[in-house]
C-alpha atoms as a PDB file:
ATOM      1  CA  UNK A   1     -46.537 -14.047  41.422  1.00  0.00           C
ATOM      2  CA  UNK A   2     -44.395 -15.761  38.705  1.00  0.00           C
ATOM      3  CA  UNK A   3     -40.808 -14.951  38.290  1.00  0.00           C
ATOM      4  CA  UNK A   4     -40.223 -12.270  35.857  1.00  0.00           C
ATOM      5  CA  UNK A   5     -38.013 -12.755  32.952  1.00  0.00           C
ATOM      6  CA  UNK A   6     -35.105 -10.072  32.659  1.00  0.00           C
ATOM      7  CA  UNK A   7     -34.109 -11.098  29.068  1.00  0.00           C
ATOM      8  CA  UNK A   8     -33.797 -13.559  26.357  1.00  0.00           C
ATOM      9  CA  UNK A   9     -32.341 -16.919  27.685  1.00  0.00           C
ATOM     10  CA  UNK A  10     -30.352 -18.352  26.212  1.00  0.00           C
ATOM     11  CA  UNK A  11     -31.261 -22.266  24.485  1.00  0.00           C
ATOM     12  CA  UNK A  12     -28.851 -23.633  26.483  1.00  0.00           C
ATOM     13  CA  UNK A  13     -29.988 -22.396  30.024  1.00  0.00           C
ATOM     14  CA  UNK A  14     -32.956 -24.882  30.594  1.00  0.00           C
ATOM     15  CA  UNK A  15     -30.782 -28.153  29.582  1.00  0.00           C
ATOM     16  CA  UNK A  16     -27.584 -27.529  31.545  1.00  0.00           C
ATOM     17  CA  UNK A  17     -28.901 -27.920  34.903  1.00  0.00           C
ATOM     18  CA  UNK A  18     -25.693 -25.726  36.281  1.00  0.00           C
ATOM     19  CA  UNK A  19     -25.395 -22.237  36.542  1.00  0.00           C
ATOM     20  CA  UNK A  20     -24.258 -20.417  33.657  1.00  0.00           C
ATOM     21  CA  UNK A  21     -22.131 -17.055  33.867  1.00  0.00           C
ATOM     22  CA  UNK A  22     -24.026 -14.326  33.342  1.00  0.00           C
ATOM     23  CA  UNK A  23     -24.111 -12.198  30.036  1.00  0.00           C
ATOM     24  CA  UNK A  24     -21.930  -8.800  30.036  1.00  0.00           C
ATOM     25  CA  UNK A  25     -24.367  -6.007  28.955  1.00  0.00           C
ATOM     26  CA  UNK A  26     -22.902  -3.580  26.717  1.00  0.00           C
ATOM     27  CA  UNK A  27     -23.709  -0.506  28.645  1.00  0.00           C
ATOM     28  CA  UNK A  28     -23.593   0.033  32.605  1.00  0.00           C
ATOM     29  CA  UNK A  29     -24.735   2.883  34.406  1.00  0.00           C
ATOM     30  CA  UNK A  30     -22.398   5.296  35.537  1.00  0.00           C
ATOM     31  CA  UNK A  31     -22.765   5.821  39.689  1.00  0.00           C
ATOM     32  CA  UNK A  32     -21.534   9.048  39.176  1.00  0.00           C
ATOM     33  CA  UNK A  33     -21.123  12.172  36.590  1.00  0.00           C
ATOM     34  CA  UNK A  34     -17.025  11.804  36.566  1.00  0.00           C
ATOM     35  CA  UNK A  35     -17.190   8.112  35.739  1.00  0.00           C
ATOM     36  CA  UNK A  36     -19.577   9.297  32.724  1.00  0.00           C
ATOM     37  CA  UNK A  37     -17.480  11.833  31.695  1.00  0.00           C
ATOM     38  CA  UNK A  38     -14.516   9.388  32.357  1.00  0.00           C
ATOM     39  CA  UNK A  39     -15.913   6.954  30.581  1.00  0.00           C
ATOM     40  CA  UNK A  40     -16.923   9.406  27.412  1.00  0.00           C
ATOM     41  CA  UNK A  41     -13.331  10.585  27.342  1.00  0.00           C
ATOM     42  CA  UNK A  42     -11.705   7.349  27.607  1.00  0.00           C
ATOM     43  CA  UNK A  43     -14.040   6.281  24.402  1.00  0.00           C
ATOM     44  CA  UNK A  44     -12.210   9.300  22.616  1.00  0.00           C
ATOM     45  CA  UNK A  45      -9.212   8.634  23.439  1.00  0.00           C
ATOM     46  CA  UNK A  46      -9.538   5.085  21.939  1.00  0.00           C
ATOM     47  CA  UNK A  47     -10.589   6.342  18.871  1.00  0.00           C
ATOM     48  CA  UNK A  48      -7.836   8.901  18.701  1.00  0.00           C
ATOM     49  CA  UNK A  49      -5.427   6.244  19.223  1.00  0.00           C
ATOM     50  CA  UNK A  50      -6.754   4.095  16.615  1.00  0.00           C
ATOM     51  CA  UNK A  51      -6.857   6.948  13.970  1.00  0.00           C
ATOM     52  CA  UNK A  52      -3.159   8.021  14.480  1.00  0.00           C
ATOM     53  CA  UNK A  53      -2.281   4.108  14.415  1.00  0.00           C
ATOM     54  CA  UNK A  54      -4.080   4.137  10.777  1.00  0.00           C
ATOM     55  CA  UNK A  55      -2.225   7.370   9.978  1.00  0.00           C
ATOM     56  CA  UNK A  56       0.883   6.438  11.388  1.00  0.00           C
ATOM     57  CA  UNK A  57       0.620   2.490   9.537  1.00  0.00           C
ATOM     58  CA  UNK A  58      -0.123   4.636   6.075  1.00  0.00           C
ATOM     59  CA  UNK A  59       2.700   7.254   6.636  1.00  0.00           C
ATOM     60  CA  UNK A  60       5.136   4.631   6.816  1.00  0.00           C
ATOM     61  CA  UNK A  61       3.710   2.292   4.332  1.00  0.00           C
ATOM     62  CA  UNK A  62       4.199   5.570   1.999  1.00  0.00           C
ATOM     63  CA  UNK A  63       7.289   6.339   2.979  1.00  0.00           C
ATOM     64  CA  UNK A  64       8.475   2.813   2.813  1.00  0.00           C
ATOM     65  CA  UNK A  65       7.304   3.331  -1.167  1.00  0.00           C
ATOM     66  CA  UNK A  66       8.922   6.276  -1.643  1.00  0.00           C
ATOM     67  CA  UNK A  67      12.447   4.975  -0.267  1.00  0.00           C
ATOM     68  CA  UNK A  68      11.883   2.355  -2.838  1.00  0.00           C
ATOM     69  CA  UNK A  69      11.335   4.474  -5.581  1.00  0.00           C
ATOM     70  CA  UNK A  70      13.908   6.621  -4.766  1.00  0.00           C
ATOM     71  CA  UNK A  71      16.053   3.002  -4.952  1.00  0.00           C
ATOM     72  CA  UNK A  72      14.614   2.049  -8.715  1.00  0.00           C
ATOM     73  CA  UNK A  73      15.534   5.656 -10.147  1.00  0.00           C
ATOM     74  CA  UNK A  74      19.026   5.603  -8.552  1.00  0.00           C
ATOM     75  CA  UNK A  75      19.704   2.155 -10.237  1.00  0.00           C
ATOM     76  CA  UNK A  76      18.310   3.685 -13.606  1.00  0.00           C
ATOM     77  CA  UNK A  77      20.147   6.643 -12.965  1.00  0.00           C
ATOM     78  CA  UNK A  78      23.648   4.911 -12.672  1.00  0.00           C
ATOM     79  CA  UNK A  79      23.051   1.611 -14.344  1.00  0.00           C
ATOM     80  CA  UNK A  80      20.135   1.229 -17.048  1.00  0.00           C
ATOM     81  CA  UNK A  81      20.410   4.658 -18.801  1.00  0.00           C
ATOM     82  CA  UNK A  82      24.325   4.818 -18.992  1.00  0.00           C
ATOM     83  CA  UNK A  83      23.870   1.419 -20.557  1.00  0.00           C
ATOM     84  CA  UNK A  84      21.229   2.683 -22.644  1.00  0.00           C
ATOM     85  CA  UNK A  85      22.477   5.771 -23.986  1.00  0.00           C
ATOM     86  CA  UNK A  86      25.699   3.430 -24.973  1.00  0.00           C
ATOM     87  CA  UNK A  87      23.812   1.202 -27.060  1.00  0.00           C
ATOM     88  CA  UNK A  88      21.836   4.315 -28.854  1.00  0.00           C
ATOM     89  CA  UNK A  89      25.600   5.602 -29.641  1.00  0.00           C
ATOM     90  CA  UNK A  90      26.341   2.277 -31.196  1.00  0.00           C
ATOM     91  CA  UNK A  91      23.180   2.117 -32.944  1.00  0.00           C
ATOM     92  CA  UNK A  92      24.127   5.475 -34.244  1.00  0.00           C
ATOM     93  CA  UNK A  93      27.443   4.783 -35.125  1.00  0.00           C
ATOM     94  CA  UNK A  94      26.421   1.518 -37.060  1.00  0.00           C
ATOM     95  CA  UNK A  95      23.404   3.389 -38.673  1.00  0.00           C
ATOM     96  CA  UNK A  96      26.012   6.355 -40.315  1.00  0.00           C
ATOM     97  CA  UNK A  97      28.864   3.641 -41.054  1.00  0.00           C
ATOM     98  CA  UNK A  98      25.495   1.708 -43.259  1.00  0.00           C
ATOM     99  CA  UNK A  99      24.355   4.685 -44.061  1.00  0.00           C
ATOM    100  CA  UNK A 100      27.976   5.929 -45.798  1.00  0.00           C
ATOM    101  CA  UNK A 101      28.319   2.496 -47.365  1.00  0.00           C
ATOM    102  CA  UNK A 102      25.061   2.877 -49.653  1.00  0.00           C
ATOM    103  CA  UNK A 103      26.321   6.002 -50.499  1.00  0.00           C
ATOM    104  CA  UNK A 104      29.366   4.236 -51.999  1.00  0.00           C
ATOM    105  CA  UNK A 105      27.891   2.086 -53.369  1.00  0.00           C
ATOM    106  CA  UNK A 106      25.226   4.585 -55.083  1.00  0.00           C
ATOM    107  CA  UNK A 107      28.373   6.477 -56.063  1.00  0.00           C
ATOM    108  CA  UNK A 108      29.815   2.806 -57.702  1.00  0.00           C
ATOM    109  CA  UNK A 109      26.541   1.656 -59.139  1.00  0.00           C
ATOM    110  CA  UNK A 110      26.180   5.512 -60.991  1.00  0.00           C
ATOM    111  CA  UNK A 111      29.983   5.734 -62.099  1.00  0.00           C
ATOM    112  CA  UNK A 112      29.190   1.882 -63.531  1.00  0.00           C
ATOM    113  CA  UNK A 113      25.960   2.960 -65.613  1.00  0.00           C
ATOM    114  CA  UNK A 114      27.916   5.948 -66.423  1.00  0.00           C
ATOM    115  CA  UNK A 115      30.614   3.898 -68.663  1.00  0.00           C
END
């Protein structure tokens, strides 16, 4: 009888003329129940450990954001709106002073078409 294939070969294998390592198969059979049920728990706890990395990355991504709000509204808090609130007081003050100089003049102008 012919020798039996036991998988794909690879295009390379005929050309090469030297052995060739063999190709890791993505699932072995366990010898014995433990190593299964070794095996199945080590699985979870890879997964576990990749989920809490993801959680544990976005927690501090988010808190990272947070500290730097909290930042921004303390500088707006003590800086931008003092400054701002300042400048609307001016605005105010300059609006009434124009505001009472019309009226003068109103006054001026009537008392003039008056005589």
């Amino acid at each position: 009888m012919g020798r039996q294939s036991t998988g794909p070969t690879p295009p390379w294998a005929p050309n090469t003329g030297a052995a060739q390592p063999p190709h890791p198969t993505t699932a072995v059979a366990p010898s014995h129940t433990a190593v299964a049920h070794a095996g199945a728990s080590y699985a979870d706890a890879v997964c576990a450990a990749a989920e809490y990395a993801a959680a544990h990355a976005a927690a501090e991504l988010l808190g990272a954001e947070v500290a730097g709000a909290r930042h921004r509204v303390r500088a707006l808090r003590r800086h931008c709106i003092p400054r701002l609130r300042e400048a609307l007081h001016r605005a105010g003050l300059t609006l009434e002073q124009s505001e009472h100089e019309d009226g003068v003049r109103r006054r001026w102008a009537a008392d003039a078409a008056d005589r």
